[in-house]
PDB file of N, CA and C in Angstrom:
ATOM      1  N   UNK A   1       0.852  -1.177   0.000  1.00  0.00           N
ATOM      2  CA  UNK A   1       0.000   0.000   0.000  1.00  0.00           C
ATOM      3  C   UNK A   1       0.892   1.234   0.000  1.00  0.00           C
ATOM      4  N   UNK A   2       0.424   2.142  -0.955  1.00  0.00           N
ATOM      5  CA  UNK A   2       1.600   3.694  -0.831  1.00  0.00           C
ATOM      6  C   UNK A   2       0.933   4.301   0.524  1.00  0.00           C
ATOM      7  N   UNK A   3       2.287   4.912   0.636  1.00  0.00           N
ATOM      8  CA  UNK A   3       2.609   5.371   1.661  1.00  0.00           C
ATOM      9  C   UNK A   3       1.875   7.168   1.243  1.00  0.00           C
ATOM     10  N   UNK A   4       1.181   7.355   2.670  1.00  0.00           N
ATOM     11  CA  UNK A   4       0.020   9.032   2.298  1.00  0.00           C
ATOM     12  C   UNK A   4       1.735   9.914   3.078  1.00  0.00           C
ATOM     13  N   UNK A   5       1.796  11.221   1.889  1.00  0.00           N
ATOM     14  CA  UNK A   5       2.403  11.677   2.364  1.00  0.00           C
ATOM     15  C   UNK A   5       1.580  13.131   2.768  1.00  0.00           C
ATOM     16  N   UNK A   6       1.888  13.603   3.918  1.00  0.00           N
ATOM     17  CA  UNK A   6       1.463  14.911   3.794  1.00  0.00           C
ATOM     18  C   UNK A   6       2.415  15.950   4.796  1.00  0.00           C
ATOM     19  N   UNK A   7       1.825  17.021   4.891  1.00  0.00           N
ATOM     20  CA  UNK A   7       2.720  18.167   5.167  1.00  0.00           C
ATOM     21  C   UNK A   7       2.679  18.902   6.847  1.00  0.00           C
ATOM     22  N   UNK A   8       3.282  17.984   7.338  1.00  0.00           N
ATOM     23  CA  UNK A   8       2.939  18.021   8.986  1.00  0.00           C
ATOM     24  C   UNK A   8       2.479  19.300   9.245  1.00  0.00           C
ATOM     25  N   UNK A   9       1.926  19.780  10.225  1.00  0.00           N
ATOM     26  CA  UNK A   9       1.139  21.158  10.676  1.00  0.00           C
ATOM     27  C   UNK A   9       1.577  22.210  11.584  1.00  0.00           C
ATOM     28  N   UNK A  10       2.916  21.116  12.259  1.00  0.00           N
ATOM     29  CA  UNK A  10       3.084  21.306  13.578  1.00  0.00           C
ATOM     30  C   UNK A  10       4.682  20.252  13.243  1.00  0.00           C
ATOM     31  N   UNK A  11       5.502  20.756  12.150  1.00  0.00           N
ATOM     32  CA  UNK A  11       7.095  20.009  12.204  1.00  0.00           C
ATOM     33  C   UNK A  11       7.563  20.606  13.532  1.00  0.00           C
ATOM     34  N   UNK A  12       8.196  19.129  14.035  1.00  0.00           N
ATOM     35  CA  UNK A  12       9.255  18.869  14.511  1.00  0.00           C
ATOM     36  C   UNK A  12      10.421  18.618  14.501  1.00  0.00           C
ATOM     37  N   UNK A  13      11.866  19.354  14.783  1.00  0.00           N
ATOM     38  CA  UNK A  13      13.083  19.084  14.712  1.00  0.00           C
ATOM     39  C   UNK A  13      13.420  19.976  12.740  1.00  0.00           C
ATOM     40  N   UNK A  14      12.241  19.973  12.036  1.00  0.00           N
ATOM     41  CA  UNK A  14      12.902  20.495  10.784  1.00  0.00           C
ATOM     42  C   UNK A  14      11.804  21.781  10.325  1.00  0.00           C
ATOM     43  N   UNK A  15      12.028  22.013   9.505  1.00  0.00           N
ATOM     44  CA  UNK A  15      11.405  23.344   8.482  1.00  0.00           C
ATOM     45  C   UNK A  15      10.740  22.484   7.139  1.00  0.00           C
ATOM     46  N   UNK A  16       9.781  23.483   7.261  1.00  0.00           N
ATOM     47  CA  UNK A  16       8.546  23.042   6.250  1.00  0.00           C
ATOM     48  C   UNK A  16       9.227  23.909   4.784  1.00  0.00           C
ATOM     49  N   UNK A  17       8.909  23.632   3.754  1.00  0.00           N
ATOM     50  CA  UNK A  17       9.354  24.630   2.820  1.00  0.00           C
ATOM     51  C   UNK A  17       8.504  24.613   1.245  1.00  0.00           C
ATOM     52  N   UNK A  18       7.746  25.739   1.238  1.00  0.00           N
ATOM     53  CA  UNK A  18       6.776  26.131   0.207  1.00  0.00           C
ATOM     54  C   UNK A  18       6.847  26.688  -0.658  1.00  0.00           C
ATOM     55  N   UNK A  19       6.690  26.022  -1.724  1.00  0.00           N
ATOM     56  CA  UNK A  19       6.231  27.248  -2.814  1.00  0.00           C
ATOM     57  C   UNK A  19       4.805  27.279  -3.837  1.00  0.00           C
ATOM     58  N   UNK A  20       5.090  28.886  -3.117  1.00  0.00           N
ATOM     59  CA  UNK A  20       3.566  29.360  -3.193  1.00  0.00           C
ATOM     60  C   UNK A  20       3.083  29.803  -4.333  1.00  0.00           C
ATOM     61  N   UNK A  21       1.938  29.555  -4.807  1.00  0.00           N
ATOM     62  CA  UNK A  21       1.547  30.035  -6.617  1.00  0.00           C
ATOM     63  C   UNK A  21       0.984  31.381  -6.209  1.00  0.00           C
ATOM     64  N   UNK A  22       0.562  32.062  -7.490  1.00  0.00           N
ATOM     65  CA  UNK A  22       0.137  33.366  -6.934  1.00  0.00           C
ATOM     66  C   UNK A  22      -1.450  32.969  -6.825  1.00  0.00           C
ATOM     67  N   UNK A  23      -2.538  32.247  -7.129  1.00  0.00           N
ATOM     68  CA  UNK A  23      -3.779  32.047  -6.585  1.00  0.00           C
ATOM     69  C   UNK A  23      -4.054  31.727  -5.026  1.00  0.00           C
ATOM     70  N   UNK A  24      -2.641  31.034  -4.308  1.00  0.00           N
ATOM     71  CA  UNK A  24      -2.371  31.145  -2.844  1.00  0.00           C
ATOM     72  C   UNK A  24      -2.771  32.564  -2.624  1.00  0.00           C
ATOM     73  N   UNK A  25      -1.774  33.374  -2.744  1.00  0.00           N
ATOM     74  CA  UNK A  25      -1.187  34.787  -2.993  1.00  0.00           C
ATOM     75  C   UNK A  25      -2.493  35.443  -2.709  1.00  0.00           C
ATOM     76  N   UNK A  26      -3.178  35.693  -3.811  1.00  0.00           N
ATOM     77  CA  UNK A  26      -4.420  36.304  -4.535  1.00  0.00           C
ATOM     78  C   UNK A  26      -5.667  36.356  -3.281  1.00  0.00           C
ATOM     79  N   UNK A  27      -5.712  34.425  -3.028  1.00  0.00           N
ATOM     80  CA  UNK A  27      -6.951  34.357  -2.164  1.00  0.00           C
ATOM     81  C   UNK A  27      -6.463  34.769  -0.711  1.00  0.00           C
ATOM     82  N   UNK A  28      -5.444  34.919  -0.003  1.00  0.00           N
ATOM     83  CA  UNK A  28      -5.109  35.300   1.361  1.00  0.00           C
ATOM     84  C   UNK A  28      -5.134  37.169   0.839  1.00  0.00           C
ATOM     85  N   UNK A  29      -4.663  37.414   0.044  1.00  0.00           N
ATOM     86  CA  UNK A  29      -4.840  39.043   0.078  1.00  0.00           C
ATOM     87  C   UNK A  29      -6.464  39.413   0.163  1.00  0.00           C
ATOM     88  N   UNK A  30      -7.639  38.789  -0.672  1.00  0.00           N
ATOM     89  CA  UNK A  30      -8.561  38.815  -0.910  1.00  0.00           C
ATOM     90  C   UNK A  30      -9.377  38.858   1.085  1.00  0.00           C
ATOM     91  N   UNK A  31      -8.625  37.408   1.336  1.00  0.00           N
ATOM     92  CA  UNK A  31      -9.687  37.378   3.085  1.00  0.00           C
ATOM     93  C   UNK A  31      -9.066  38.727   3.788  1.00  0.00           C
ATOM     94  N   UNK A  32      -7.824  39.073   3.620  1.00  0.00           N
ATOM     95  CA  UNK A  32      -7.307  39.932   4.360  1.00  0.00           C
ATOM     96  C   UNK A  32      -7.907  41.471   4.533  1.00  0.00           C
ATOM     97  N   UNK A  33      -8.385  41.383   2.868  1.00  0.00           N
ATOM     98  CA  UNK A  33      -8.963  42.882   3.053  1.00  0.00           C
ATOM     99  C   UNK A  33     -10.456  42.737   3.081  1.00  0.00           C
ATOM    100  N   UNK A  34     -11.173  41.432   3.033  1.00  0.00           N
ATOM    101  CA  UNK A  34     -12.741  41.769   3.221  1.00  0.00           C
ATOM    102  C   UNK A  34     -13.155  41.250   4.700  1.00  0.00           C
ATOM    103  N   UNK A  35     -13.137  42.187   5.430  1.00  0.00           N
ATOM    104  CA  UNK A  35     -13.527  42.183   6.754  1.00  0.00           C
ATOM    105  C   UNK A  35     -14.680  41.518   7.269  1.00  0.00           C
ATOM    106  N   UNK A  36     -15.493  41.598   6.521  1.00  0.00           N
ATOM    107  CA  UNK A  36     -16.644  40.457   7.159  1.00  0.00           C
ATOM    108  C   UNK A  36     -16.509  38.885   7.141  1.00  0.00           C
ATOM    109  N   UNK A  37     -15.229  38.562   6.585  1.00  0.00           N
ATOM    110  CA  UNK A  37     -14.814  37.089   6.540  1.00  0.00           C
ATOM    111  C   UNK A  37     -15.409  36.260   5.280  1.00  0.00           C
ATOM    112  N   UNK A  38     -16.406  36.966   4.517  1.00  0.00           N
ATOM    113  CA  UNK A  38     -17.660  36.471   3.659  1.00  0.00           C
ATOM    114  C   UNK A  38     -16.737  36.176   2.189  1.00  0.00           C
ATOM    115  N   UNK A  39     -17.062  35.109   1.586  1.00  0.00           N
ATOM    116  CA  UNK A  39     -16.156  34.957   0.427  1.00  0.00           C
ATOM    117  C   UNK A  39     -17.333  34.414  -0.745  1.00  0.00           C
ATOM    118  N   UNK A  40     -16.934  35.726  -1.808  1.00  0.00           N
ATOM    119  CA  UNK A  40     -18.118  35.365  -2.648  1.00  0.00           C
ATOM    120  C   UNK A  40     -17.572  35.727  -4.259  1.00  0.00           C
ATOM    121  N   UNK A  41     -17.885  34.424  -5.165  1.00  0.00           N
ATOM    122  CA  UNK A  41     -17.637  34.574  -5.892  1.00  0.00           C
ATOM    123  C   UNK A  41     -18.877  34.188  -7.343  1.00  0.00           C
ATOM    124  N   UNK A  42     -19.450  34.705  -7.285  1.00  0.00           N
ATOM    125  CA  UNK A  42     -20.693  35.360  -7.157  1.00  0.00           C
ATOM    126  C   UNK A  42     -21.448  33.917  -8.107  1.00  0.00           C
ATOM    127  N   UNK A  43     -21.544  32.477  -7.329  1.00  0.00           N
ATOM    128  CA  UNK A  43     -21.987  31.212  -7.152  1.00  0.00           C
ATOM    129  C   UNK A  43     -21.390  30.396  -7.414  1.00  0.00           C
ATOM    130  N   UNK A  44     -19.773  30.693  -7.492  1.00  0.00           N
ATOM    131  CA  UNK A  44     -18.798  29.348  -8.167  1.00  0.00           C
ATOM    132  C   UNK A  44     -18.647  29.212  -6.739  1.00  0.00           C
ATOM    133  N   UNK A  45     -19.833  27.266  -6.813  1.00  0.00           N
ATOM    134  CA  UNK A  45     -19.185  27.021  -5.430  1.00  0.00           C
ATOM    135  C   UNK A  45     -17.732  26.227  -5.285  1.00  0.00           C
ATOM    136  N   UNK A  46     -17.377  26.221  -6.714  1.00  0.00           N
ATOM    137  CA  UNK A  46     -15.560  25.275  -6.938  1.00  0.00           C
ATOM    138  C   UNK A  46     -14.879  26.359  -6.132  1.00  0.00           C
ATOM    139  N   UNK A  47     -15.260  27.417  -6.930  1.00  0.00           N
ATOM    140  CA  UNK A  47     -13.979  28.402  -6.790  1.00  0.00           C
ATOM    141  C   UNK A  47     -14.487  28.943  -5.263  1.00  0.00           C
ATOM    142  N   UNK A  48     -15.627  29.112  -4.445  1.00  0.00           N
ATOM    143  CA  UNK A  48     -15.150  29.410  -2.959  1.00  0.00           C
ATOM    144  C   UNK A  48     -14.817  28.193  -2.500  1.00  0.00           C
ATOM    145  N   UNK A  49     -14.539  26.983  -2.337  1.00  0.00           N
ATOM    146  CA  UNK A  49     -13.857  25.839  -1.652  1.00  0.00           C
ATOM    147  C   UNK A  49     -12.455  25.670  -1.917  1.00  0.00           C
ATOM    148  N   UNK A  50     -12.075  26.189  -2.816  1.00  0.00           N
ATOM    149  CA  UNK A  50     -10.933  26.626  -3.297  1.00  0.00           C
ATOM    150  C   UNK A  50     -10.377  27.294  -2.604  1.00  0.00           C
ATOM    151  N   UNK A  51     -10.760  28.890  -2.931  1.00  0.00           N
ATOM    152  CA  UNK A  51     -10.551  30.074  -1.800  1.00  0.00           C
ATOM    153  C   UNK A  51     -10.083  29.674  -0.151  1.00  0.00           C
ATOM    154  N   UNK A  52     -11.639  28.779   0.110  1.00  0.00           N
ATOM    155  CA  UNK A  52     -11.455  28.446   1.427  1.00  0.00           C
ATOM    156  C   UNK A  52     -10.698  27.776   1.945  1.00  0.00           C
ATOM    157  N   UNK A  53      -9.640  26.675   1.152  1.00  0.00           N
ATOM    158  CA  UNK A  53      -9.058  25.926   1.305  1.00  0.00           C
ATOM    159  C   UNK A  53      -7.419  26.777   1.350  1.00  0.00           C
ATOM    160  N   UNK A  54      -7.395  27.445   0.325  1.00  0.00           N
ATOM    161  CA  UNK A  54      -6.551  28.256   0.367  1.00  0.00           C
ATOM    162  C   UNK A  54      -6.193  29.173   1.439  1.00  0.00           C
ATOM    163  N   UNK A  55      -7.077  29.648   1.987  1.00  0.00           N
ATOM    164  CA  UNK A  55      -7.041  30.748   3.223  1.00  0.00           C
ATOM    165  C   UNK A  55      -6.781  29.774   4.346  1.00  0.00           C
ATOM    166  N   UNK A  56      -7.263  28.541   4.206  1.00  0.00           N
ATOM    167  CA  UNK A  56      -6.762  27.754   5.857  1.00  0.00           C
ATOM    168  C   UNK A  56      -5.650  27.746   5.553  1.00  0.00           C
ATOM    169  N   UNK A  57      -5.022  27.105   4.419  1.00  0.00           N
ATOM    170  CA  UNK A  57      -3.468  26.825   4.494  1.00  0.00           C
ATOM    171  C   UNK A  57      -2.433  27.759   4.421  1.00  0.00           C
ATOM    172  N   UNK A  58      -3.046  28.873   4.197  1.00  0.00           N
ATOM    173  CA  UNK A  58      -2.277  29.891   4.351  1.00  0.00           C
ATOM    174  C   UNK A  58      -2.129  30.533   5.768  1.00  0.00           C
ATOM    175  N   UNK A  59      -3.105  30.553   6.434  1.00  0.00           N
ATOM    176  CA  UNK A  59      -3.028  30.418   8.296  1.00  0.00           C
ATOM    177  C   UNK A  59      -1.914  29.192   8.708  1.00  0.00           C
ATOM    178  N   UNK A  60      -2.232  28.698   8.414  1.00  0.00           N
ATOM    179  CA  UNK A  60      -1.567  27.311   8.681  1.00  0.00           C
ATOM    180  C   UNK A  60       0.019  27.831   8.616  1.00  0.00           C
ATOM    181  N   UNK A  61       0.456  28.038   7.008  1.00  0.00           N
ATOM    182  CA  UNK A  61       1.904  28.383   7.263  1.00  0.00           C
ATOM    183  C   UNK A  61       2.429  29.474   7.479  1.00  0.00           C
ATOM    184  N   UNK A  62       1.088  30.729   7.874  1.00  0.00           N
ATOM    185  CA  UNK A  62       1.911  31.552   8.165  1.00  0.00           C
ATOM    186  C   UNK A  62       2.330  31.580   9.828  1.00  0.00           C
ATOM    187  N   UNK A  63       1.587  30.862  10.489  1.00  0.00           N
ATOM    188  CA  UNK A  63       1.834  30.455  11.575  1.00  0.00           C
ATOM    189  C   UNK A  63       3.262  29.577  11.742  1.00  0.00           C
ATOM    190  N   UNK A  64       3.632  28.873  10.878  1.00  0.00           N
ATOM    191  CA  UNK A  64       4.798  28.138  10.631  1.00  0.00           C
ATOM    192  C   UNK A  64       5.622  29.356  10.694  1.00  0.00           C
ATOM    193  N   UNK A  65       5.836  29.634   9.699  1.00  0.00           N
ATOM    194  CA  UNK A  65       7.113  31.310   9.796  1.00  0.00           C
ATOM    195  C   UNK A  65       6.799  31.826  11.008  1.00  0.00           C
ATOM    196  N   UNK A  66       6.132  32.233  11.434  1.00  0.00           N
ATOM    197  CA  UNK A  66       6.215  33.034  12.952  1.00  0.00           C
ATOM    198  C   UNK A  66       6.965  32.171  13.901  1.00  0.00           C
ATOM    199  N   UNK A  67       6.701  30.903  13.881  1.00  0.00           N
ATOM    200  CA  UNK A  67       7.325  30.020  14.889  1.00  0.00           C
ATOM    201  C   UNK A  67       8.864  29.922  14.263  1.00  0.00           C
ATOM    202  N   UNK A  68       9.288  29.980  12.940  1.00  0.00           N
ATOM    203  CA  UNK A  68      10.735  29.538  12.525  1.00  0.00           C
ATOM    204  C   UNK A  68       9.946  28.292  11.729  1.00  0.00           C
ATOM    205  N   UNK A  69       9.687  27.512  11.559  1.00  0.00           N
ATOM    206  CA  UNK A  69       9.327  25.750  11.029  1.00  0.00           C
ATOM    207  C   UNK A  69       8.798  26.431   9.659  1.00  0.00           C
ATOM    208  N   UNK A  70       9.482  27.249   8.902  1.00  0.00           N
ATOM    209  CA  UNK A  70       8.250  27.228   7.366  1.00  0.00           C
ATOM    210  C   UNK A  70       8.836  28.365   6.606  1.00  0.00           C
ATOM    211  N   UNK A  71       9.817  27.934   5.439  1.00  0.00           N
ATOM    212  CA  UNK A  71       9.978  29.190   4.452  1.00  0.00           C
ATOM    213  C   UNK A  71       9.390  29.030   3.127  1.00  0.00           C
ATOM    214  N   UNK A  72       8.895  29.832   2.652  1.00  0.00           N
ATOM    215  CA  UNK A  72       7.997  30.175   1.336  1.00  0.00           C
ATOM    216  C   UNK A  72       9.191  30.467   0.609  1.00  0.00           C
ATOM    217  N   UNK A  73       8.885  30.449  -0.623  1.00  0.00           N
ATOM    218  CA  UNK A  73       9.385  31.098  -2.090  1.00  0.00           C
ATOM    219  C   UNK A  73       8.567  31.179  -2.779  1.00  0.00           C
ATOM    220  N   UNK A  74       8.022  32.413  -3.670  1.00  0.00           N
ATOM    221  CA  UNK A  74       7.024  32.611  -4.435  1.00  0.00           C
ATOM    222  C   UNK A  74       8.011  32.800  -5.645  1.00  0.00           C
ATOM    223  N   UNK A  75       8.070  32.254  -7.036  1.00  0.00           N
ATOM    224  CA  UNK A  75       8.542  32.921  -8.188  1.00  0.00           C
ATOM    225  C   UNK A  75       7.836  33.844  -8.461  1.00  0.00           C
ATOM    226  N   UNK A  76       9.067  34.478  -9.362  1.00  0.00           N
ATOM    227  CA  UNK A  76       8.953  35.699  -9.846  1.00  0.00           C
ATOM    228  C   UNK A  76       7.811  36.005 -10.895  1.00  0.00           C
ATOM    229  N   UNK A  77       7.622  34.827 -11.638  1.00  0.00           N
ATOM    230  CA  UNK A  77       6.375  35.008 -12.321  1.00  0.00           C
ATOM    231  C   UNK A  77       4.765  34.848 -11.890  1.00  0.00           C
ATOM    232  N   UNK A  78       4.658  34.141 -10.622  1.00  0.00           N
ATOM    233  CA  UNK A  78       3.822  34.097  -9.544  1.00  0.00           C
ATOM    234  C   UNK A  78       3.330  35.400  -9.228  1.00  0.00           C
ATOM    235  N   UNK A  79       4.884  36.589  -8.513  1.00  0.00           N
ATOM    236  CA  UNK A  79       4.428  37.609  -7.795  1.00  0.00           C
ATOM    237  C   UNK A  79       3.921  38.479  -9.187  1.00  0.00           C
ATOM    238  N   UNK A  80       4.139  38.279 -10.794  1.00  0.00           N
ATOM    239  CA  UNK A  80       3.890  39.567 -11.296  1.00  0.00           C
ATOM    240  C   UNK A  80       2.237  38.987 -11.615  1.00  0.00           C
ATOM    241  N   UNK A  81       1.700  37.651 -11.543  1.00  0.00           N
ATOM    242  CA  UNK A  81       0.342  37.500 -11.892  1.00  0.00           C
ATOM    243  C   UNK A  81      -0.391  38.288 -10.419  1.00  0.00           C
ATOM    244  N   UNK A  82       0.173  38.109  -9.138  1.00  0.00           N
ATOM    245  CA  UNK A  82      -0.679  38.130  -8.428  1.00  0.00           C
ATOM    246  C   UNK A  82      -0.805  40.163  -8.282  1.00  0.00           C
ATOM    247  N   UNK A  83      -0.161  40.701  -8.371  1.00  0.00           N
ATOM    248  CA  UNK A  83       0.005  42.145  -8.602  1.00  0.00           C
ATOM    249  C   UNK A  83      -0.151  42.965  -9.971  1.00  0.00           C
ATOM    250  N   UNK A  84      -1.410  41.758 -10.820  1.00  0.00           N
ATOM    251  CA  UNK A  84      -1.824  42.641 -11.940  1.00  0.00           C
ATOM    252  C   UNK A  84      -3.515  43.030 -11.409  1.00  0.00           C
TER     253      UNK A  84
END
């Protein structure tokens, strides 16, 4: 049986290390500035489970960097989609 790999939450002894697309990017800027928490994309329910999925994991590691356990790299072609 394969072996499930996934991306501990909470490393121990090492550093997590990400790289982030700019739709990561996009949907954490998006929760950040709409204050009522409400995510609407005006009935794509793909694209808010998406979103939503996106915004946990982005809590997730930014909590990692605060602790030390988690460095990002976004390419360069990432940051110019997410800043058009």
């Amino acid at each position: 049986m394969a072996r499930k790999r996934t991306i501990p939450k909470e490393p121990e002894g090492h550093k997590n290390y990400f790289v982030v697309d700019a739709n990561v990017l996009v949907y954490a800027a998006i929760a950040d500035r709409n204050k009522s928490g409400a995510i609407s994309f005006l009935g794509d329910v793909k694209e808010e489970d998406r979103a939503r999925r996106c915004i946990g994991w982005w809590k997730i590691i930014k909590q990692q960097i605060k602790h030390g356990e988690a460095r990002v790299y976004v390419p360069d072609v990432c940051i110019a989609e997410a800043f058009k």
